[in-house]
C-alpha atoms as a PDB file:
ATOM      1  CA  UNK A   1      62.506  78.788 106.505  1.00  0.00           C
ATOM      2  CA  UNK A   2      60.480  79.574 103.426  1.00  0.00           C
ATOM      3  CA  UNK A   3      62.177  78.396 100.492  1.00  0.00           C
ATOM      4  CA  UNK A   4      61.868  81.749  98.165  1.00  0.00           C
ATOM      5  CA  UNK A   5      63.628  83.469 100.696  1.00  0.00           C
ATOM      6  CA  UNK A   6      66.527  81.104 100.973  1.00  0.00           C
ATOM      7  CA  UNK A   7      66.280  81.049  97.034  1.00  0.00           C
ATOM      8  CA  UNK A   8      66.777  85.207  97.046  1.00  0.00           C
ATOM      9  CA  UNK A   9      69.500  84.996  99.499  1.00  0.00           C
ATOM     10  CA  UNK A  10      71.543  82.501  97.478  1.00  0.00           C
ATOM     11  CA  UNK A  11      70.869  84.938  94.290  1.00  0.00           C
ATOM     12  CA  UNK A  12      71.841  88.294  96.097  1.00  0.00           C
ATOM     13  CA  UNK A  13      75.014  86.183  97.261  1.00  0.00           C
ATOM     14  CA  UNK A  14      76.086  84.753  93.905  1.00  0.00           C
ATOM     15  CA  UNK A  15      75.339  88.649  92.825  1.00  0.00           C
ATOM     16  CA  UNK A  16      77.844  90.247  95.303  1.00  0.00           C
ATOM     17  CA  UNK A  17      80.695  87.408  94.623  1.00  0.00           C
ATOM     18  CA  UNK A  18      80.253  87.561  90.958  1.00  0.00           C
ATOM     19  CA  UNK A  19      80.199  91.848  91.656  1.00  0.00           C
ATOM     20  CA  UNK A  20      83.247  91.250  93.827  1.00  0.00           C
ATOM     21  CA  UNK A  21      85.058  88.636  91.434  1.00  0.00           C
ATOM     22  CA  UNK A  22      84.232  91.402  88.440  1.00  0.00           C
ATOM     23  CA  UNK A  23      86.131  94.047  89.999  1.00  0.00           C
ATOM     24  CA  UNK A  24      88.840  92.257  91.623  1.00  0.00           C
ATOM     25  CA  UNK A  25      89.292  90.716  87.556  1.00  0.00           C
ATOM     26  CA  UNK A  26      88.911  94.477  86.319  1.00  0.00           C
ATOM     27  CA  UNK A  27      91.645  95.732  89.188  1.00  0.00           C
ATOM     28  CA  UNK A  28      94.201  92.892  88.252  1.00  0.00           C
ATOM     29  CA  UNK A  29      93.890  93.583  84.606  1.00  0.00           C
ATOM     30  CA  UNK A  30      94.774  97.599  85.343  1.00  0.00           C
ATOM     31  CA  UNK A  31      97.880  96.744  87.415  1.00  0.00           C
ATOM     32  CA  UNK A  32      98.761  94.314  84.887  1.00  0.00           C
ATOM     33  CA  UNK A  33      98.362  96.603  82.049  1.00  0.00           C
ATOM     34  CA  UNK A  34     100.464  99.327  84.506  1.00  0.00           C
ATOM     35  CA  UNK A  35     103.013  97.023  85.113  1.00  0.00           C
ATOM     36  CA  UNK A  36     103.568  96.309  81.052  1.00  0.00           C
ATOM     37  CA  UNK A  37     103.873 100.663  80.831  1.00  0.00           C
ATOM     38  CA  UNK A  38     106.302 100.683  83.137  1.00  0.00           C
ATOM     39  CA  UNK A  39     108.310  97.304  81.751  1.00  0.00           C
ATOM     40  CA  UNK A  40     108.325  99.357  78.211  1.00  0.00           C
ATOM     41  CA  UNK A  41     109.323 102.789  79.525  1.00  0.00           C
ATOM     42  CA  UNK A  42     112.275 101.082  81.245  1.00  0.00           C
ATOM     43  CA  UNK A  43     113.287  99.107  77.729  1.00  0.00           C
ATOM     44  CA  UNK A  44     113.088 102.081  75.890  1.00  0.00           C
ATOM     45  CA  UNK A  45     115.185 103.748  78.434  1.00  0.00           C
ATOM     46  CA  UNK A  46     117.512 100.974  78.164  1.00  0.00           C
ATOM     47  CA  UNK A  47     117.123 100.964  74.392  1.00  0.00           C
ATOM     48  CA  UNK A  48     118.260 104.857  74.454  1.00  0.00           C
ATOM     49  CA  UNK A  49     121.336 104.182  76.861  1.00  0.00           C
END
């Protein structure tokens, strides 16, 4: 196996983990940040009641 090749495969690997860590970072921090909307409606509700 020619060594380039093996080198560009292990790039374009590391690209599409680091791609797929990115977004699955991106997605937590969304939910996260959802999650915290909903916890304050609900203490502001509470804070009404």
């Amino acid at each position: 196996m020619n060594s380039s090749v093996f080198v560009v495969s292990v790039m374009i690997g590391i690209g599409i983990v680091a791609f797929g860590f990115g977004f699955a970072v991106r997605e937590a921090i969304s939910v996260l940040a959802d999650v915290d909307r909903v916890y304050d409606d609900r203490s502001a509700d509470l804070d009404d009641a």
